[in-house]
Protein backbone atom coordinates (compact mmCIF):
# COMPACT_ATOMS: atom_id res chain seq x y z
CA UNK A 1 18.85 -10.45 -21.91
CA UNK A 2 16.77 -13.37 -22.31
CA UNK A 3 12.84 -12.82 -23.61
CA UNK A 4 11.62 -14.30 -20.11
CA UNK A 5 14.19 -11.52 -18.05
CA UNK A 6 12.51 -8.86 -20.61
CA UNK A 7 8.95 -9.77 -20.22
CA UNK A 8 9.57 -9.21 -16.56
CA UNK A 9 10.79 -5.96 -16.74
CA UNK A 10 8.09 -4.67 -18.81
CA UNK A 11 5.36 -6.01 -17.14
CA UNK A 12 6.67 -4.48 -14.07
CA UNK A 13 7.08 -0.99 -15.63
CA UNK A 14 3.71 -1.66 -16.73
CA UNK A 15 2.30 -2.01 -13.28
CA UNK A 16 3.87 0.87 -12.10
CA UNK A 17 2.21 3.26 -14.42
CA UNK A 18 -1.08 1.67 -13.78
CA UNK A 19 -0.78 2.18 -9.96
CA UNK A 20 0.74 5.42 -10.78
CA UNK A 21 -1.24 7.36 -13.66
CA UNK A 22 -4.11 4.71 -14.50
CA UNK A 23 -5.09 4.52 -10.72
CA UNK A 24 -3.04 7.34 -8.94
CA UNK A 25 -4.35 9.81 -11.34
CA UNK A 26 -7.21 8.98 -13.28
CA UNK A 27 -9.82 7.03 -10.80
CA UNK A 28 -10.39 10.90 -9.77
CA UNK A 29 -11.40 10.78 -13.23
CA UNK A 30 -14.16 7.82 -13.16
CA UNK A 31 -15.07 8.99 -9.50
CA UNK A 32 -15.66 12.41 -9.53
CA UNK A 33 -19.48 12.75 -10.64
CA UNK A 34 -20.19 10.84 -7.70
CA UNK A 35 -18.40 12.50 -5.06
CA UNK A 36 -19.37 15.88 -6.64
CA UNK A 37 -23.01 14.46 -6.17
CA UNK A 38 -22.64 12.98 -2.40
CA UNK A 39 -20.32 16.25 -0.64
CA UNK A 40 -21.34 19.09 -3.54
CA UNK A 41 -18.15 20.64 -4.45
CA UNK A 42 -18.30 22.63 -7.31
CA UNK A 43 -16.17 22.20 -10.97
CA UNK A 44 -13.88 25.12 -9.81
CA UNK A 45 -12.74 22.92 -6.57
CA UNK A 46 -12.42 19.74 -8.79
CA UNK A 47 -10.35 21.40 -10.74
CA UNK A 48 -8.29 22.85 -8.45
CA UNK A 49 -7.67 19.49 -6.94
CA UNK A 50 -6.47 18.16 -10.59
CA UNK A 51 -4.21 20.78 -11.19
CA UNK A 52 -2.73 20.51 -7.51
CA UNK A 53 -2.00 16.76 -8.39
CA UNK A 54 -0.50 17.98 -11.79
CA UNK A 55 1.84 20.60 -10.64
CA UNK A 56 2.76 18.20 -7.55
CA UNK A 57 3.47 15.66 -10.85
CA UNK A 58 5.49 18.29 -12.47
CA UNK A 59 8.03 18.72 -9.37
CA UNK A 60 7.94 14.98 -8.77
CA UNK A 61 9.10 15.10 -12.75
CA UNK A 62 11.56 17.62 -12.11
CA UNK A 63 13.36 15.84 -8.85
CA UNK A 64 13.41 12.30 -10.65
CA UNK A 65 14.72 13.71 -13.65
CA UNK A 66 17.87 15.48 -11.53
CA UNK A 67 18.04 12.44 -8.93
CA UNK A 68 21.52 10.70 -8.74
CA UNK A 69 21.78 6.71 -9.51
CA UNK A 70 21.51 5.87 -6.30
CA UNK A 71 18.35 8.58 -5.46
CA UNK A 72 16.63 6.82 -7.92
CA UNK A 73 15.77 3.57 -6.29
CA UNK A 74 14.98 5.14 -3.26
CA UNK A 75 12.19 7.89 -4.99
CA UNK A 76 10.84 4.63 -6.65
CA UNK A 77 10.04 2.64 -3.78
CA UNK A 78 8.62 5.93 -2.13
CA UNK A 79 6.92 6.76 -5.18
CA UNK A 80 4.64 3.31 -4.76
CA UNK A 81 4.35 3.26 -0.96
CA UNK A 82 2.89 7.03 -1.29
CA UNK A 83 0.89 6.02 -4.25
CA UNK A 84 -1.24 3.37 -2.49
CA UNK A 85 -1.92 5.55 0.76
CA UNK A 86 -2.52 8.05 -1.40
CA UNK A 87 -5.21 6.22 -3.79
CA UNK A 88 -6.66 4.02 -0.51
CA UNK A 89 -7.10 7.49 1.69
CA UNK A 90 -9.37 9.20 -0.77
CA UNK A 91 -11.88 7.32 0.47
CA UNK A 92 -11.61 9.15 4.12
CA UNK A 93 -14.38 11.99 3.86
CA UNK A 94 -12.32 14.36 5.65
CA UNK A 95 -12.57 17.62 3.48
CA UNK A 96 -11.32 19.46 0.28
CA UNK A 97 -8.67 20.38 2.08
CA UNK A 98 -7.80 16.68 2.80
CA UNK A 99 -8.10 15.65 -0.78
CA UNK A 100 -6.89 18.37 -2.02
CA UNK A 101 -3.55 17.52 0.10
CA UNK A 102 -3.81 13.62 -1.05
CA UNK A 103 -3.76 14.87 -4.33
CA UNK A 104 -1.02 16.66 -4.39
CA UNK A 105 1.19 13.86 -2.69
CA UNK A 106 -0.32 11.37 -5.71
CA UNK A 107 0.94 13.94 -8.42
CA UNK A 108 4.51 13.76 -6.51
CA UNK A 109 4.44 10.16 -6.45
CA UNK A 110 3.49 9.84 -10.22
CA UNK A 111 5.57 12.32 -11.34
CA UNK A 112 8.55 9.87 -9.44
CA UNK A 113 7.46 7.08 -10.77
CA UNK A 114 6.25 8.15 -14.44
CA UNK A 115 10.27 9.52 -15.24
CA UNK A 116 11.38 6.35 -13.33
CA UNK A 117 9.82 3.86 -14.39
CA UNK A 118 10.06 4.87 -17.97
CA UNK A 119 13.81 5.64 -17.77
CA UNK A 120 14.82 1.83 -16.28
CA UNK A 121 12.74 0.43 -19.02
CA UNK A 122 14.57 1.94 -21.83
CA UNK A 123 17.63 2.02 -19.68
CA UNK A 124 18.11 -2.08 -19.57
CA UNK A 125 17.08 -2.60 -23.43
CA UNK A 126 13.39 -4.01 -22.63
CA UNK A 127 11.54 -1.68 -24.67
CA UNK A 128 13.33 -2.20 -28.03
CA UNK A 129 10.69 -2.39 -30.66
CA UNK A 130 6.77 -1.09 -30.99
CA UNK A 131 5.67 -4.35 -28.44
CA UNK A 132 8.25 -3.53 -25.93
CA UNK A 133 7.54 0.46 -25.46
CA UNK A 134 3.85 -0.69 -26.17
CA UNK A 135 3.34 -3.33 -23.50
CA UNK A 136 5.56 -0.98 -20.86
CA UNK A 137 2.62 2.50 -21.44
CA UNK A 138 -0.54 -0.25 -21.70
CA UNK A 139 -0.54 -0.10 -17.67
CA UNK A 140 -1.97 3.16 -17.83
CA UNK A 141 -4.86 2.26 -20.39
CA UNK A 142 -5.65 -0.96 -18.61
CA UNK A 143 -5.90 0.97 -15.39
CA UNK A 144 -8.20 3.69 -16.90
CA UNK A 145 -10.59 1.20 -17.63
CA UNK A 146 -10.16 -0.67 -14.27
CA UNK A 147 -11.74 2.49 -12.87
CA UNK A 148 -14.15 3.02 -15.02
CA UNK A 149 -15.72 -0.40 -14.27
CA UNK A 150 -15.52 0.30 -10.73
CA UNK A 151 -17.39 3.71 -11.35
CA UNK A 152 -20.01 1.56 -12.82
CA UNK A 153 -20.27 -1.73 -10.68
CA UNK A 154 -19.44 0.04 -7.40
CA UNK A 155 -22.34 2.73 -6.10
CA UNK A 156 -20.34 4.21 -2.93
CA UNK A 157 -17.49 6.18 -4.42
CA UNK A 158 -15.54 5.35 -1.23
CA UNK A 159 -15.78 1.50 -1.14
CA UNK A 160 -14.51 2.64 -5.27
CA UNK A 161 -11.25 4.09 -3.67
CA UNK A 162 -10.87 1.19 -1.25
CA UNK A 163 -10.86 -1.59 -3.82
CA UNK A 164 -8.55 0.51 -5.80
CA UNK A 165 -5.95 1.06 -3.39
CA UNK A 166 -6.05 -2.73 -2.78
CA UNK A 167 -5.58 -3.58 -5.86
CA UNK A 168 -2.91 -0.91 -6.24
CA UNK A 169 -1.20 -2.74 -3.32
CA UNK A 170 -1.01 -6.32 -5.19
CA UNK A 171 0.37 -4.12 -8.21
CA UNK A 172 2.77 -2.70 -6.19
CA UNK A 173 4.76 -5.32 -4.89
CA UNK A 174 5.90 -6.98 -7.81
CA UNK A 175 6.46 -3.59 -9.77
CA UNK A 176 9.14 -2.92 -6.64
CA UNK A 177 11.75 -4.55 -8.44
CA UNK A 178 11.84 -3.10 -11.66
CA UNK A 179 15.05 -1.20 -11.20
CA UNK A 180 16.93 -3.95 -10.53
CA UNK A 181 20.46 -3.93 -11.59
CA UNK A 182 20.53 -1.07 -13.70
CA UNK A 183 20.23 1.04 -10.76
CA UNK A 184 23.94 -0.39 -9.17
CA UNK A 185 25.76 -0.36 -12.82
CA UNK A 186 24.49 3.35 -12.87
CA UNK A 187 26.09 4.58 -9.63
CA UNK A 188 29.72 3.94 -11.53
CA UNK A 189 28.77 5.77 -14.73
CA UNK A 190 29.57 8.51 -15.98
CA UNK A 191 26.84 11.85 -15.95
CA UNK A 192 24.76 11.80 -18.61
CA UNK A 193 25.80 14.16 -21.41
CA UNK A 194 24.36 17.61 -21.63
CA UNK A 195 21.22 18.13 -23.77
CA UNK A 196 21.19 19.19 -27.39
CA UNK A 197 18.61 21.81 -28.24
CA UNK A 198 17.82 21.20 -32.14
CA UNK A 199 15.03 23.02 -33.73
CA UNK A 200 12.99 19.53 -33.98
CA UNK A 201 13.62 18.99 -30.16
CA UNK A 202 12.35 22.31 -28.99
CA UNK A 203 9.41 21.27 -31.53
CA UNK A 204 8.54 17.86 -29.79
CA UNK A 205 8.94 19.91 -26.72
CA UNK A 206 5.63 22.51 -27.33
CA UNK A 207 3.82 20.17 -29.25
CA UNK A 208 4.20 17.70 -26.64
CA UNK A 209 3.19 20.82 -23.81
CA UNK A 210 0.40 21.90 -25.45
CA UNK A 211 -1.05 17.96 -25.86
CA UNK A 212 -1.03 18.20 -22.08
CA UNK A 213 -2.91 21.51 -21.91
CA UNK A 214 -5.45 20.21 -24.47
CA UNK A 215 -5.89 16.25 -23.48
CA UNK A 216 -6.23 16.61 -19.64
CA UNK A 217 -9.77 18.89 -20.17
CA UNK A 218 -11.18 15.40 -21.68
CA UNK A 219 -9.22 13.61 -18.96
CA UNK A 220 -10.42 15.18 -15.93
CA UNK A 221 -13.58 16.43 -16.81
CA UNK A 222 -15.42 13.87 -19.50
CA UNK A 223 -17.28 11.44 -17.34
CA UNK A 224 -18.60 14.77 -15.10
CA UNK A 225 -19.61 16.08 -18.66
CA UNK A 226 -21.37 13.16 -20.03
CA UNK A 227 -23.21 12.73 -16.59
CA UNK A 228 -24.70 15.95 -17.06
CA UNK A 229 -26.69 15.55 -20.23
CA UNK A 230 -29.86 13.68 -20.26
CA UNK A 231 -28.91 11.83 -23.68
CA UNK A 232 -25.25 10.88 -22.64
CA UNK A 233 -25.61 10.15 -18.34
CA UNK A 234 -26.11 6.60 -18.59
CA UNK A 235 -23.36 6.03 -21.23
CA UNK A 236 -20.51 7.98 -18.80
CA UNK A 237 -19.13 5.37 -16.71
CA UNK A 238 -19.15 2.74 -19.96
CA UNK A 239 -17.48 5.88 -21.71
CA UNK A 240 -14.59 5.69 -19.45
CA UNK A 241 -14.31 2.22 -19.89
CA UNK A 242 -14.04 2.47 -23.45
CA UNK A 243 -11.32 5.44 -23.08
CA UNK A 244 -9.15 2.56 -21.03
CA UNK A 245 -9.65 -0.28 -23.59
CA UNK A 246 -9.23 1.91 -26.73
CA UNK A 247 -5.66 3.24 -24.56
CA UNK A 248 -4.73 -0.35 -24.27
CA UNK A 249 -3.66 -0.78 -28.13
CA UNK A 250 -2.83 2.60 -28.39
CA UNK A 251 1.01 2.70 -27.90
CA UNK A 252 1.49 -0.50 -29.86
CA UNK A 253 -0.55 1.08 -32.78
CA UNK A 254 0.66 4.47 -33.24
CA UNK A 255 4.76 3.25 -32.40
CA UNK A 256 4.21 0.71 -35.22
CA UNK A 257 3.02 3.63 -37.19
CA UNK A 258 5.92 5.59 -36.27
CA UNK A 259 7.90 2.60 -37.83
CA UNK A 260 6.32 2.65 -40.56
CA UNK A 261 5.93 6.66 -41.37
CA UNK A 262 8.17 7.84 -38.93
CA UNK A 263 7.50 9.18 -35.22
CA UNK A 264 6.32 12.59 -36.58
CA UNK A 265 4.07 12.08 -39.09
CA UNK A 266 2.71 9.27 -36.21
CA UNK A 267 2.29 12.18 -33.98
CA UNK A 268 0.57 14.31 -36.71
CA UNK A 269 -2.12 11.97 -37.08
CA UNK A 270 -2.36 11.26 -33.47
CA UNK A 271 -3.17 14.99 -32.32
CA UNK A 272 -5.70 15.07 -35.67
CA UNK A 273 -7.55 12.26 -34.49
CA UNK A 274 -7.40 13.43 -30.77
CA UNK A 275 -8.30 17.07 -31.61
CA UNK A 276 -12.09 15.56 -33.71
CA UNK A 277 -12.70 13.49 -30.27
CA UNK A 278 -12.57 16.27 -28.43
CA UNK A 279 -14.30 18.84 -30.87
CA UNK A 280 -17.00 15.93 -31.13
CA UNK A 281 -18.25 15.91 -27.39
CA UNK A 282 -19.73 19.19 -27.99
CA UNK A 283 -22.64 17.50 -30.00
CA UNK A 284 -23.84 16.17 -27.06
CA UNK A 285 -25.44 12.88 -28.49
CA UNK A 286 -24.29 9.07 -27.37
CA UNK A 287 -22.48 8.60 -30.64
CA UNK A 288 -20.35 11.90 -30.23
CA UNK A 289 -19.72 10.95 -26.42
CA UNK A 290 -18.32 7.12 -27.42
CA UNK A 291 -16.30 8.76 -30.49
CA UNK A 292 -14.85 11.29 -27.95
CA UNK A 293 -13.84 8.49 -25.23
CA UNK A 294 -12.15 6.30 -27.91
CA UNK A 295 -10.18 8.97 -29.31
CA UNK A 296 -9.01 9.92 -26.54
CA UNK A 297 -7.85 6.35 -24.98
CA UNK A 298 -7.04 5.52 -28.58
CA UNK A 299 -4.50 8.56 -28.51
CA UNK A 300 -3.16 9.88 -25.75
CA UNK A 301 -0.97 7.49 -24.71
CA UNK A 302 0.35 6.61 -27.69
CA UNK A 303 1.23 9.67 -28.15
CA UNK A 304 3.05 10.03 -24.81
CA UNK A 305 4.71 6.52 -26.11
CA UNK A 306 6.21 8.22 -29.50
CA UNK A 307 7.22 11.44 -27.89
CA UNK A 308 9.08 10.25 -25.21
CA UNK A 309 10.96 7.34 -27.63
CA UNK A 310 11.36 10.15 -29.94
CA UNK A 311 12.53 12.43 -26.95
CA UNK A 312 15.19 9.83 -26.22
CA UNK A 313 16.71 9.18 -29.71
CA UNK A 314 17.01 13.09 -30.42
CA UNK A 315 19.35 12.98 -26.79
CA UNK A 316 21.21 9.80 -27.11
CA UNK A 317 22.54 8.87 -23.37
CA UNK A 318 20.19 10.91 -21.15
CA UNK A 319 16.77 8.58 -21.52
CA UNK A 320 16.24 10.19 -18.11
CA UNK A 321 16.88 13.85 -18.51
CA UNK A 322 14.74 13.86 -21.78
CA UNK A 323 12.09 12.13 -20.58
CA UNK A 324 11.99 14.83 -17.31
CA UNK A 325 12.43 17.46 -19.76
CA UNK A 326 9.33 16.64 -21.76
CA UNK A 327 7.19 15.45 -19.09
CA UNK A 328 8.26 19.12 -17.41
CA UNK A 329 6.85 20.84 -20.41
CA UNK A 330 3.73 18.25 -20.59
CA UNK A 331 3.05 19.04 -17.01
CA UNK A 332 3.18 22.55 -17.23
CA UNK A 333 0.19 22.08 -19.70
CA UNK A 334 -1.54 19.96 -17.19
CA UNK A 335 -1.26 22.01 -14.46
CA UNK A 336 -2.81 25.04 -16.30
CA UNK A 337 -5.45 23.12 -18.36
CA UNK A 338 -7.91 21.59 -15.45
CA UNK A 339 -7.91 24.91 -13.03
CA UNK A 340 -8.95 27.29 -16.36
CA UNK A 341 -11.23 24.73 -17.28
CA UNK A 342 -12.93 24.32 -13.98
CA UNK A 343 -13.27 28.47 -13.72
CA UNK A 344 -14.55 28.96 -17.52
CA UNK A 345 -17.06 26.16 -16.79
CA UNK A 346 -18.34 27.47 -13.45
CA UNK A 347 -18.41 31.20 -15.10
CA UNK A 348 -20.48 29.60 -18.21
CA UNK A 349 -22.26 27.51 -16.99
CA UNK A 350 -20.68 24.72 -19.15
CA UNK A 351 -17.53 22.86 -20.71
CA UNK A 352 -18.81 24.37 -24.32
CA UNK A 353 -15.68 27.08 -23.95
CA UNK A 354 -13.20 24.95 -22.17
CA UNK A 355 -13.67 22.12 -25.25
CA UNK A 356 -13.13 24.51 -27.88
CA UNK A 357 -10.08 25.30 -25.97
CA UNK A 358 -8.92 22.26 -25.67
CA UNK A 359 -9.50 20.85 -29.06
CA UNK A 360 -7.47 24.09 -30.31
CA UNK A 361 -4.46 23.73 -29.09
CA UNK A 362 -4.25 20.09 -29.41
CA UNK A 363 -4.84 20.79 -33.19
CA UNK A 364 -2.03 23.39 -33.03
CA UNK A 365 -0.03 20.62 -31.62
CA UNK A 366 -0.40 19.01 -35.13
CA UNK A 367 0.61 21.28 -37.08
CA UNK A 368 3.81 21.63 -35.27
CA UNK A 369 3.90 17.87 -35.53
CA UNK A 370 3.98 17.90 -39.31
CA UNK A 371 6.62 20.92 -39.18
CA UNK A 372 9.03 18.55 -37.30
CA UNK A 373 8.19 15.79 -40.26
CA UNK A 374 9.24 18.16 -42.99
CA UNK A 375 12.21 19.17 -40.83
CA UNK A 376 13.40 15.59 -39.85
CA UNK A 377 12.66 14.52 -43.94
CA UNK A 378 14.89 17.36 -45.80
CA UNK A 379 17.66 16.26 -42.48
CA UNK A 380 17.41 12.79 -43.96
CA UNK A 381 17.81 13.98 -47.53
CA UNK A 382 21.01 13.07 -49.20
């Protein structure tokens, strides 16, 4: 494959994950305070709206991850076309019930496109190396902070959506040809081997689930948090920003890290670092609120960078079934963790509880982190 061929590809996989997670999922994100503001839904609908896109994301996960060759392609190109109408018709102030529909059929899409996307990359050798799996998951940090800047430069949250889903159209018509020929060679292979359940796989597996129970409280909920303290309001939108630009680095930094000190002590330090961002937007103060946005941008998807490489070296053959597995798990985490947050904060009368929460189990995440590093070191022992 020639560097100009590989380039390609990963720019293309990169523009699919930022129409599909850094638009299709997390302009609801930047967004929210002001459509909370302008129709008056409470935290306990937002919420449920998040966790309908997630658990839609989960079964798009689990139908991508069983698709055969030729399925693929054709959940791909659905994936996009339902991800622009998707992002574009938010805009339409037709109801809860509407948006609560729209996001469902955006969690579908990204869960299609996430496994995908992810799985043809790795699949025709572009991501070899930190840059290559690094350049491939900075779509979704550079589209985080492409909606935070329009949650600061654009007042009408709808016009917001509207320039989004434009700009996820312009995305979305070069990233149609990422599968390319991989997808043709595939139909004549062989199935992919069954899946090998090792005591450091299931441990990537609820580390990586409870990440997605713990990170998604920060990622749906942080700019509606900051907006709601006097000292932090005006910093939210810029907050968001800096979660995007922080998430831009992010895979590069913590793969070459996983190089270095291998994937689990990477992951270690990435849930440590994660779990103080999210422990310090309980102070309250501008500092705290910028620490919390850059740890999360700075981790998150780095850590969804390691696990899954890690994911597909511990199941040699089946990039595609481990990447669905772990994503399944991840999801299930995600659907859970904005719906109880959403409740405890309308019961409470704030997000001091669901924090907490959050921060926890990301934290236990570590620990089970550095279990798999002692693990995979005395396996490496002569």
């Amino acid at each position: 494959m020639s560097r100009r061929e590989r380039t390609f590809i990963l720019l293309r996989g990169a523009a699919t994950l930022l129409v599909a997670m850094g638009l299709g999922r997390f302009a609801f994100t930047a967004l929210l305070p002001a459509m909370q503001a302008d129709v008056g839904f409470s935290d306990a609908d937002a919420g449920l709206m998040a966790s309908l896109n997630l658990a839609a994301y989960l079964a798009g996960v689990f139908i991508a991850g069983r698709a055969s060759p030729r399925g693929r392609v054709q959940l791909f190109h659905a994936g996009l076309v339902v991800a622009v109408l998707c992002i574009a018709g938010m805009a339409l102030p037709l109801g809860l019930w509407f948006w609560d529909l729209l996001r469902a059929a955006a969690g579908l899409a990204s869960g299609f496109l996430f496994v995908l996307a992810t799985a043809f990359v790795f699949e025709r050798g572009a991501a070899t190396g930190p840059t290559g799996a690094a350049l491939h998951f900075a779509g979704v940090g550079t589209g985080i902070a492409t909606t935070g800047l329009a949650a600061q430069f654009i007042a009408d949250w709808r016009l917001g959506w509207i320039l989004l889903g434009l700009l996820a159209v312009v995305l979305a018509w070069p990233a149609r040809k990422l599968p390319g020929e991989s997808v043709r060679a595939a139909g004549t292979a062989n199935a992919a081997p069954r899946l090998h359940w090792s005591p450091v796989f299931v441990l990537l597996l609820v580390a990586y689930a409870l990440e997605g129970l713990g990170y998604i409280v920060t990622g749906t909920f942080l700019v509606a948090i900051l907006r709601r303290l006097p000292e932090t309001a005006p910093l939210a939108p810029l907050a968001w920003v800096l979660a995007g630009l922080a998430a831009i680095p992010s895979p590069l930094v913590w793969t070459r890290i996983a190089h270095r000190f291998g994937s689990w002590a990477s992951l270690t330090a990435a849930y440590v670092v994660q779990a103080i961002g999210i422990f310090a937007a309980l102070a309250g103060s501008p500092v705290a609120a910028l620490l919390s946005a850059a740890s999360y941008g700075f981790t998150f998807i780095g850590i969804t960078g390691v696990s899954i490489a890690l994911a597909t070296r511990l199941q040699p053959g089946a990039a595609a079934r481990a990447t669905a597995l772990v994503t399944i798990g991840y999801g299930i985490g995600q659907v859970i963790g904005p719906w109880a947050a959403g409740l405890v904060a309308t019961g409470s009368s704030g997000f001091a509880l669901p924090l907490i929460g959050a921060g926890t189990v990301v934290a236990i995440s570590a620990l089970l982190s550095a279990v798999g590093h002692v693990l995979a070191t005395r396996a490496a022992a002569p």
